[in-house]
Structure formats: structure tokens, C-alpha cells
N, C-alpha and C. Protein backbone atom coordinates (compact mmCIF):
# COMPACT_ATOMS: atom_id res chain seq x y z
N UNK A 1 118.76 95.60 81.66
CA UNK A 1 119.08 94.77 82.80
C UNK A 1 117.82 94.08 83.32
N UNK A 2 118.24 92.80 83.73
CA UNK A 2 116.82 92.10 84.63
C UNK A 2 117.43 92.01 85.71
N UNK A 3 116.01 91.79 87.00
CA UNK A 3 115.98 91.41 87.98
C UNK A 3 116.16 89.58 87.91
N UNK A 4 117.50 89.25 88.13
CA UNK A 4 117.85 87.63 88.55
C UNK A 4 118.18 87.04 89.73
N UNK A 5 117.91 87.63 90.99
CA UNK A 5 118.10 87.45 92.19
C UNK A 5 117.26 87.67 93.12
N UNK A 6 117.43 86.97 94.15
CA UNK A 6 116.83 87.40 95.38
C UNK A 6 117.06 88.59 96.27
N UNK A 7 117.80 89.61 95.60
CA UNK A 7 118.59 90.51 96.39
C UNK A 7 117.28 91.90 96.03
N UNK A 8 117.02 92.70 96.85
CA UNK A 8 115.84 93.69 96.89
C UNK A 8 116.53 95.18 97.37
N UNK A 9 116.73 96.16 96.61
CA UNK A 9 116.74 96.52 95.08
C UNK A 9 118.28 95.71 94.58
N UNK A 10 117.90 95.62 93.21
CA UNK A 10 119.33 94.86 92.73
C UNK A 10 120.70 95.73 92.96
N UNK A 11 121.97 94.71 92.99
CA UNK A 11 122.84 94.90 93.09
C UNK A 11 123.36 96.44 92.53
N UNK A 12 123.81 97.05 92.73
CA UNK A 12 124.42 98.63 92.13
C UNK A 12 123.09 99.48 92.19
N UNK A 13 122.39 99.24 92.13
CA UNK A 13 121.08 100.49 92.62
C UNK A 13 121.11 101.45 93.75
N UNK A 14 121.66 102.75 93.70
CA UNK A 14 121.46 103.67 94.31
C UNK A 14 120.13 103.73 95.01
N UNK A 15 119.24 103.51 95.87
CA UNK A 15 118.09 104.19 96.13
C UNK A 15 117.87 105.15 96.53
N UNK A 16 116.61 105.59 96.48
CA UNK A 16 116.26 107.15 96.80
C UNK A 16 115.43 107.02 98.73
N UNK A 17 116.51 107.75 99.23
CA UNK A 17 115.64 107.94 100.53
C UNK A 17 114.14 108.37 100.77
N UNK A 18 113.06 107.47 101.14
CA UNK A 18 111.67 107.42 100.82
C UNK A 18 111.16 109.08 101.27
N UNK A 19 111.93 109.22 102.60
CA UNK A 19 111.50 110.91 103.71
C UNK A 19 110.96 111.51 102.69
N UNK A 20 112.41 112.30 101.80
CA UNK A 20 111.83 113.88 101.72
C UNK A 20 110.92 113.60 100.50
N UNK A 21 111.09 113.87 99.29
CA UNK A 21 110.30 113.77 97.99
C UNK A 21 109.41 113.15 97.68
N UNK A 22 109.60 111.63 97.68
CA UNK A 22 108.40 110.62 97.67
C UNK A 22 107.07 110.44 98.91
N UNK A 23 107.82 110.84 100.28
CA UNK A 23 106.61 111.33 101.12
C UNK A 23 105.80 112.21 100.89
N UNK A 24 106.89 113.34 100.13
CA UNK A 24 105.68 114.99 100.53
C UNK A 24 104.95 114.00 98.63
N UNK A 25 105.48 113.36 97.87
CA UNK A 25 104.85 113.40 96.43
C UNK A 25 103.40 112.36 97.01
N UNK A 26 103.39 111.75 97.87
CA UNK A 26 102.34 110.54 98.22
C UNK A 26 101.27 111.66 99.20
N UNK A 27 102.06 112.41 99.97
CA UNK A 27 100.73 113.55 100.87
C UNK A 27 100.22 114.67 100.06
N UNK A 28 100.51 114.80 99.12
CA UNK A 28 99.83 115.72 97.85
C UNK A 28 99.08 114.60 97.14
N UNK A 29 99.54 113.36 96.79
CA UNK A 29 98.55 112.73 96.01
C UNK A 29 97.21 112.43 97.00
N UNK A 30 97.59 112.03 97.83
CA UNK A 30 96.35 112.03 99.18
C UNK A 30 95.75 113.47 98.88
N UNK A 31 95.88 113.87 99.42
CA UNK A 31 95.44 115.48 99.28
C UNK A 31 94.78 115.37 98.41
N UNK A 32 94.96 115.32 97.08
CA UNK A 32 94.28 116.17 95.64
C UNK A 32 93.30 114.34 95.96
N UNK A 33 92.96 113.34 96.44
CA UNK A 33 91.61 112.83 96.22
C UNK A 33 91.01 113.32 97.22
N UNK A 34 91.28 113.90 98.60
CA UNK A 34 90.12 114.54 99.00
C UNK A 34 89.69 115.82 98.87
N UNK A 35 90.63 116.29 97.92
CA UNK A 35 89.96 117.86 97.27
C UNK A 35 89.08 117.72 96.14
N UNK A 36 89.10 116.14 95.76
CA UNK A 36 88.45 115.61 94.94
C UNK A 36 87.09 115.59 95.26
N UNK A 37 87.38 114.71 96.15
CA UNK A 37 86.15 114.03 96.98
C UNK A 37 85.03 115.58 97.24
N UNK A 38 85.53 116.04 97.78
CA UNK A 38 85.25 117.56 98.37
C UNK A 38 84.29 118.24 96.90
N UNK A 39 84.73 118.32 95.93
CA UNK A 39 84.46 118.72 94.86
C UNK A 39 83.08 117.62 94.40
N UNK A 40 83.26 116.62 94.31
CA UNK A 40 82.51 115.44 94.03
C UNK A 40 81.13 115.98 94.84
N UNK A 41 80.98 115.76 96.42
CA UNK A 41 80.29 116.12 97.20
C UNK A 41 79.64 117.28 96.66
N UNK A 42 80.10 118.45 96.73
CA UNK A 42 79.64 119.85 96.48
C UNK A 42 78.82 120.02 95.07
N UNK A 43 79.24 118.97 93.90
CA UNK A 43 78.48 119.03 92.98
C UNK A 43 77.27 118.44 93.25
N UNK A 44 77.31 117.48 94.52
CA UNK A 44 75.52 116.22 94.44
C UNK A 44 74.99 117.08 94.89
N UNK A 45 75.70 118.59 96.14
CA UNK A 45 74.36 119.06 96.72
C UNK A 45 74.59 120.40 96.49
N UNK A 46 74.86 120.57 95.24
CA UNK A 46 74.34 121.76 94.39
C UNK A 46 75.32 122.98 95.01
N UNK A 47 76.42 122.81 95.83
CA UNK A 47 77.28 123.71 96.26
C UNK A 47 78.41 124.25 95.21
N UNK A 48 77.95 125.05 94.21
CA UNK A 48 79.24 125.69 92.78
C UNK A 48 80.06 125.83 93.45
N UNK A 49 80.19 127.17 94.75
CA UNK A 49 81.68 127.55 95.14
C UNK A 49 82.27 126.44 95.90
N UNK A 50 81.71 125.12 96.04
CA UNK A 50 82.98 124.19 96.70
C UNK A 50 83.28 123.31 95.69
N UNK A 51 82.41 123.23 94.67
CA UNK A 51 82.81 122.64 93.72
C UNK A 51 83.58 123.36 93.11
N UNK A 52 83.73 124.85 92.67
CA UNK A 52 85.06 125.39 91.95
C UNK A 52 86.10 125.20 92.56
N UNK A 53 85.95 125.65 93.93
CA UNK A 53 87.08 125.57 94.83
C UNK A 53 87.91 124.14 95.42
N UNK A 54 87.32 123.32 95.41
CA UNK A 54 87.58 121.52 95.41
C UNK A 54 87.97 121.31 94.08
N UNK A 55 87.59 121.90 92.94
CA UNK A 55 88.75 121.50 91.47
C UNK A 55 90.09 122.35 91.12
N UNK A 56 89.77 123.50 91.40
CA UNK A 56 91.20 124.30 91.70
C UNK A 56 91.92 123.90 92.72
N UNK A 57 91.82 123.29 93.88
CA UNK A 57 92.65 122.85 94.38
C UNK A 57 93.02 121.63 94.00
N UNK A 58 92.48 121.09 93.31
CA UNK A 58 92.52 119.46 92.79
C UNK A 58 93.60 119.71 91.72
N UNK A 59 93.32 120.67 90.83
CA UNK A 59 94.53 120.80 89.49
C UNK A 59 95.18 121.32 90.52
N UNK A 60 95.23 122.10 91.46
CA UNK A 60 96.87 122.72 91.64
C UNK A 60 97.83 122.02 92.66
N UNK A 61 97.05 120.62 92.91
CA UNK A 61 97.78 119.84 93.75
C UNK A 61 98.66 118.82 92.37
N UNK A 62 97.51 118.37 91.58
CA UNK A 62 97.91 117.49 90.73
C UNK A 62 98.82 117.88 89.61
N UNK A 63 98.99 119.43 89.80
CA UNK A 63 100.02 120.16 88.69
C UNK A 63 101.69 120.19 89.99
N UNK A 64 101.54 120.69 91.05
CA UNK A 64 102.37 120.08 91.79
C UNK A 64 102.97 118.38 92.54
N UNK A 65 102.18 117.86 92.22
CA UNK A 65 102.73 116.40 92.23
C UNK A 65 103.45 116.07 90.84
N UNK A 66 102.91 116.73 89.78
CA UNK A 66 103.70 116.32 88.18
C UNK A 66 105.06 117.10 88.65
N UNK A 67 105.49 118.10 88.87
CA UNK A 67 106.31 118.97 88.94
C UNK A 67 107.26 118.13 90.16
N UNK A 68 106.81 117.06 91.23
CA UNK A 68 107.45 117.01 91.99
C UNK A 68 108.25 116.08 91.58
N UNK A 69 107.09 115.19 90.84
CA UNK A 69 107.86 113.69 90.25
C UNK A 69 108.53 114.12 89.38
N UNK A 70 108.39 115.00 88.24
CA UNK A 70 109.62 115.39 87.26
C UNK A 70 111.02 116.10 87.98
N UNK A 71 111.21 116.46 89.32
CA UNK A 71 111.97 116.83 89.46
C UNK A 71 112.87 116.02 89.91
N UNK A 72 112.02 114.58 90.63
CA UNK A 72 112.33 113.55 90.89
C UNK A 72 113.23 112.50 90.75
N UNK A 73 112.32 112.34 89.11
CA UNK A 73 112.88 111.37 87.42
C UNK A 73 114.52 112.12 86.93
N UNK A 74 114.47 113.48 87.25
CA UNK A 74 115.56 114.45 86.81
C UNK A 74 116.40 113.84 87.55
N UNK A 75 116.61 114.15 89.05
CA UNK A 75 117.59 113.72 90.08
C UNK A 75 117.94 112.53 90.19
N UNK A 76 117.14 111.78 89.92
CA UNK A 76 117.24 110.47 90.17
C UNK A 76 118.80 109.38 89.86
N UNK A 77 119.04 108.77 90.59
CA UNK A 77 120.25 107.89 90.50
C UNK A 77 120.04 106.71 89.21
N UNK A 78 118.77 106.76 88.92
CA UNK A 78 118.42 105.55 87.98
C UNK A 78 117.20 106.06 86.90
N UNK A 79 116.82 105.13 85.84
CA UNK A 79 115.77 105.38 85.39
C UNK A 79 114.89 104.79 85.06
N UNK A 80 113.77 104.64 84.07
CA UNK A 80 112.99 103.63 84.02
C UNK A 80 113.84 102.28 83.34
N UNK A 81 114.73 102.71 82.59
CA UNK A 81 115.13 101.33 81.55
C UNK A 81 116.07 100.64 82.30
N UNK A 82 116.77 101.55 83.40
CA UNK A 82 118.35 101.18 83.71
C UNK A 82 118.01 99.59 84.82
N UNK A 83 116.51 99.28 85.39
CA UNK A 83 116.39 98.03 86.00
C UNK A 83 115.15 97.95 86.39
N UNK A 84 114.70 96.68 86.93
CA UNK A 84 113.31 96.65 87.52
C UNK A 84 112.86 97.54 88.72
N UNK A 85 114.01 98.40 89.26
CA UNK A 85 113.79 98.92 90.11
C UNK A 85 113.46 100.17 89.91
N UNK A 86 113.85 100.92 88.66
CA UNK A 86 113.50 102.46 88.07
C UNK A 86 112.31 101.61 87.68
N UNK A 87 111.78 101.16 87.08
CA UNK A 87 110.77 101.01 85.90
C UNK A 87 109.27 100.72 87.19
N UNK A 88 110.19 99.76 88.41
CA UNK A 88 108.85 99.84 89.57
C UNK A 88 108.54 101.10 90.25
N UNK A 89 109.60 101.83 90.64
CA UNK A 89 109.87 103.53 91.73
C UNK A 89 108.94 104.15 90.84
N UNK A 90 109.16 104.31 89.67
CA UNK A 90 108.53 105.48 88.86
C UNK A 90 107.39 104.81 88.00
């Protein structure tokens, strides 16, 4: 299917209410760059335990954001192929 209209999301597209899933999936992705950042820091000034501790939290945010979006893609009313609107969401 293409997008041929002016209409935003196309015609028959279920959307996904932005609240629950896609909020908490965008405040974990926030999250894991400043556990990043955190980690980044701690390596210039020679701090190991915030640097271990700023990358373990970094994978275990970024292993829960994969897990959130796959549960996501699962539920989902649409998918990447089914319109411009799966293929933009995801």
C-alpha cells in the first residue's frame, strides 16, 4: 500500500495510543543515553566503578527497550509492509 492522500495516518489504520508503550519505550531510550553519558564521563576521569556501572545500566536499559518494542511490533494493529504508517511508527 502507498500513502496517496492528504489524510494523516491513512485511511483504515488502527493507531497505537502514544501514553502507555511508546512513552515508557522513548523514557528508557532517554535514560540509557544518560547512563551513557554517565559511563562516557567516568571513563575521561578514570572512575572504573561508574564506568561499569553506567554500562550495565546502559545494556539493561537497551535490552529492555528491544523487549519493549518487540512486544510492541507483536501487538501491533499494523506492520512495517502493511503502509507508510507501520514502516514510519516502527
Amino acid at each position: 500500500h502507498t500513502f496517496t492522500g492528504g489524510v494523516w495516518p491513512p485511511k483504515g489504520i488502527e493507531v497505537l495510543d502514544p501514553f502507555p508503550l511508546p512513552l515508557y519505550n522513548t523514557i528508557i531510550l532517554l535514560l540509557s543515553g544518560t547512563t551513557v553519558t554517565w559511563a562516557h564521563h567516568s571513563l575521561i576521569h578514570g572512575d572504573r566503578k561508574g564506568l561499569i556501572n553506567g554500562l550495565v545500566l546502559t545494556v539493561g536499559l537497551g535490552m529492555l527497550f528491544t523487549m519493549v518494542h518487540a512486544y510492541e511490533y507483536i501487538h501491533a494493529p499494523f506492520g512495517f509492509k502493511d503502509s507508510i504508517y507501520g514502516a514510519t511508527f516502527f
